[in-house]
Protein backbone atom coordinates (compact mmCIF):
# COMPACT_ATOMS: atom_id res chain seq x y z
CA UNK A 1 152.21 53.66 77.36
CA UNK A 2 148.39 54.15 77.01
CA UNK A 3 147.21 56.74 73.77
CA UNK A 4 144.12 58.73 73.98
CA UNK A 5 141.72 57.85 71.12
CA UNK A 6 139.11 59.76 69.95
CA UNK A 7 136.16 57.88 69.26
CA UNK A 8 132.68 59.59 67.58
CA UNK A 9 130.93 59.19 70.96
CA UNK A 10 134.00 61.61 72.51
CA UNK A 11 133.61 63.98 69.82
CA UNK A 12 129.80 64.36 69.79
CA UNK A 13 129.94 65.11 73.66
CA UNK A 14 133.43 67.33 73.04
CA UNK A 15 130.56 69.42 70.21
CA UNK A 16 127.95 69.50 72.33
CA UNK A 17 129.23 70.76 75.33
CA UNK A 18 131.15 73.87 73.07
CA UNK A 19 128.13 74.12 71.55
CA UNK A 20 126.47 74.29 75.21
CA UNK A 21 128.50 76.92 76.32
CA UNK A 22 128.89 79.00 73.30
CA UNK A 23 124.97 79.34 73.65
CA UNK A 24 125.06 80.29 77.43
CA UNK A 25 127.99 82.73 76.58
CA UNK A 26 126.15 83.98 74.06
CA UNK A 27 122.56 84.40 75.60
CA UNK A 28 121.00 88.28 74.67
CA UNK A 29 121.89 90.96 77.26
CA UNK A 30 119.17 92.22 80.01
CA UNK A 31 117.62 95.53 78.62
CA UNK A 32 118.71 98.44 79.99
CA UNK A 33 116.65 100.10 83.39
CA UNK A 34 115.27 103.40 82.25
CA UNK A 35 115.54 105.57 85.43
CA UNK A 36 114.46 109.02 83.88
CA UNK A 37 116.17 112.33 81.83
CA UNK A 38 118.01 115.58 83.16
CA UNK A 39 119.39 118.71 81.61
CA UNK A 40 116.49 119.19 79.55
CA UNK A 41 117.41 122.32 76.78
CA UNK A 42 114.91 123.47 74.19
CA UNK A 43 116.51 125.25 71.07
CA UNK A 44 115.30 126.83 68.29
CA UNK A 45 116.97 125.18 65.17
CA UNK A 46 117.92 126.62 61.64
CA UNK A 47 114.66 126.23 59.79
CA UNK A 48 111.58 127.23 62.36
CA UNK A 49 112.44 123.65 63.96
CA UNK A 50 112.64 122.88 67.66
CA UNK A 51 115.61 120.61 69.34
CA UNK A 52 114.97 119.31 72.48
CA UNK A 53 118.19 117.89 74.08
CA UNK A 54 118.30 115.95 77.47
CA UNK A 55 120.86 113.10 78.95
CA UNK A 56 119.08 110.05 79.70
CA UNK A 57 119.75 107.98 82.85
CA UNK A 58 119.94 104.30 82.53
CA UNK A 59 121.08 101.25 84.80
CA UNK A 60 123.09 98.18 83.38
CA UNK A 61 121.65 94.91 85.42
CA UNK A 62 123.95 92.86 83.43
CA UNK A 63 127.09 91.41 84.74
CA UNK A 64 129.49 92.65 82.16
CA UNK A 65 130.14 95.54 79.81
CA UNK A 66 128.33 96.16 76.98
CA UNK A 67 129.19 99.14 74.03
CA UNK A 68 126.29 101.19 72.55
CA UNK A 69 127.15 100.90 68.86
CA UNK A 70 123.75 102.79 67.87
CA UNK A 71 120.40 104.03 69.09
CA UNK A 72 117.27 105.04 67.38
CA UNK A 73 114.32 106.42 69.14
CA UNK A 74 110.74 107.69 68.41
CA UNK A 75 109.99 110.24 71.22
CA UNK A 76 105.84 110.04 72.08
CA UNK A 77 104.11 112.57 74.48
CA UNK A 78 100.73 111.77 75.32
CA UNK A 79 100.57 109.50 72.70
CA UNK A 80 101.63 111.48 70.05
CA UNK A 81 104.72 111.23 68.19
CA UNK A 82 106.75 114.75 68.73
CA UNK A 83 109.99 113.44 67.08
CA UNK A 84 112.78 111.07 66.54
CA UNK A 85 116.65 110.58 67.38
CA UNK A 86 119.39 108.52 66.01
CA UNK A 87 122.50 108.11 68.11
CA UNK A 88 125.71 106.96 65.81
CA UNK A 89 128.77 107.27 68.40
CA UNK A 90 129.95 104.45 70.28
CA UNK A 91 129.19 104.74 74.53
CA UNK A 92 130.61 101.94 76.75
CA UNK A 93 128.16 100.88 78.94
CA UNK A 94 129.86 99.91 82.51
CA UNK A 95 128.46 96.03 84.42
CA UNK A 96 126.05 96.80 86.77
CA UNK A 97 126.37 100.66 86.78
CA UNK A 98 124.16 103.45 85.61
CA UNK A 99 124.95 105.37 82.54
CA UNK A 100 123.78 108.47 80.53
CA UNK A 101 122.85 108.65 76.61
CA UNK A 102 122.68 112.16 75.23
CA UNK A 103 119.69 112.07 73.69
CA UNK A 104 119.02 115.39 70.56
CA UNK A 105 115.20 115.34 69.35
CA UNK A 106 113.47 117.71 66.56
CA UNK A 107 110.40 118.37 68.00
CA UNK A 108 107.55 118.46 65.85
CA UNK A 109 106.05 121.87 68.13
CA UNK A 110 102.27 121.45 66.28
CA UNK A 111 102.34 117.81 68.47
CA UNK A 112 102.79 119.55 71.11
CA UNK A 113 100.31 122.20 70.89
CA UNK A 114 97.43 120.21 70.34
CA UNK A 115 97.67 118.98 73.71
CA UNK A 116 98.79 122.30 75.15
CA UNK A 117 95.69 122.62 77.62
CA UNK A 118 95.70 119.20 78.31
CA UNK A 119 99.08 119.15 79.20
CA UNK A 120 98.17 122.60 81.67
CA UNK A 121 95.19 121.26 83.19
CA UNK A 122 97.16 117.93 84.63
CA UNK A 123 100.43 119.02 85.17
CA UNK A 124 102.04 116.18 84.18
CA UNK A 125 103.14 114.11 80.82
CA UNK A 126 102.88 111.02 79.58
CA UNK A 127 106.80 110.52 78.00
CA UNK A 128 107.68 107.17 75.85
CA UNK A 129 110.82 106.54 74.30
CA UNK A 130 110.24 103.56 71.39
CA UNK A 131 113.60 102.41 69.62
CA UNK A 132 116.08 99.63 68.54
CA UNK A 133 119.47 99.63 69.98
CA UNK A 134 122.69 97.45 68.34
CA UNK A 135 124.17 96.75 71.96
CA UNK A 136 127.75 94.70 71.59
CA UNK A 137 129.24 92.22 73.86
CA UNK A 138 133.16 91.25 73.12
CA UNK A 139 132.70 90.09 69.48
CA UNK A 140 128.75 89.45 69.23
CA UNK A 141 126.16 92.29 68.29
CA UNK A 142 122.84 92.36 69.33
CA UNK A 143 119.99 94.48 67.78
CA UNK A 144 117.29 95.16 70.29
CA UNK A 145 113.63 96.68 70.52
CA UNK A 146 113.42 98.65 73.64
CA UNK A 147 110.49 100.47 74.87
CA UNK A 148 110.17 103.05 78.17
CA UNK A 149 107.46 105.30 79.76
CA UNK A 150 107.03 106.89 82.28
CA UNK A 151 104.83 109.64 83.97
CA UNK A 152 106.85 113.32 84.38
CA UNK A 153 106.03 116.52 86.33
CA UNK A 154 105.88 119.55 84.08
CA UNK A 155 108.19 121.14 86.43
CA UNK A 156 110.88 118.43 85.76
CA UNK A 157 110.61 119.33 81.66
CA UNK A 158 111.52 123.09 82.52
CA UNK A 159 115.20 123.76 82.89
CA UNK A 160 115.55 124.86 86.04
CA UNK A 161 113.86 121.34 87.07
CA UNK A 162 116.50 118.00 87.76
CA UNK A 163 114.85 115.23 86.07
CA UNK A 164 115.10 113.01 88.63
């Protein structure tokens, strides 16, 4: 009858090979593909303040779910900052699906109106979402920078407009 041994050659390979696959098991996810906003809704809020509330619409290129454990995001038009979100609830995220974040912003309006005939004249905006995200995958958390911007239609900020 013929034992196994383990010598310190077997166990250095056994070590690095875990430690091999932990690694590619535990490589950071893909970011997010930011694929634009709809249901935009402007509110007046208590205090003279603005809320601007929209869903945005995202796509998951990774091969496995991920859980949105929190979101913050500075909201830029034009350049200009015009306010800033934090999102606290969990949201599964489905493998290689889209997926929509409610997204609530107090808009700072004076941002807003010092671009006003700017904004008029072109007819279009200049949106940019900058944030962090804490994205989790099984037991590992990830904190990510994330940064999107795109080019919108006026008409597509109104509410009678889709978004998309």
């Amino acid at each position: 009858m013929q034992y196994f041994t383990i010598t310190r050659e077997k166990l250095k390979l056994a070590g690095i090979a875990v430690m091999i696959l932990w690694a590619a098991g535990c490589r950071q996810p893909e970011a997010p593909e930011y694929y634009g906003f709809r249901d935009v809704q402007v509110a007046r809020a208590p205090g003279g303040q603005t809320t601007l509330a929209t869903t945005v619409k995202l796509y998951n290129p990774n091969p496995y779910n991920l859980e949105l454990k929190r979101a913050e995001v500075d909201v830029l038009i034009n350049g200009k900052h015009a306010g800033h979100s934090i999102l606290d609830s969990p949201l599964l995220i489905p493998r290689k699906d889209t997926f929509y974040v409610p997204v609530a912003v107090q808009i700072d309006m004076r941002s807003l109106f010092s671009n006003a005939l700017s904004l008029l004249q072109s007819g279009q905006v200049n949106v940019a979402l900058d944030g962090r995200v804490k994205v989790k995958k099984g037991w590992v958390t990830f904190n990510r920078p994330f940064h999107y911007e795109s080019k919108e239609d006026l008409n597509s900020l109104l509410p009678s407009g889709s978004g998309f």
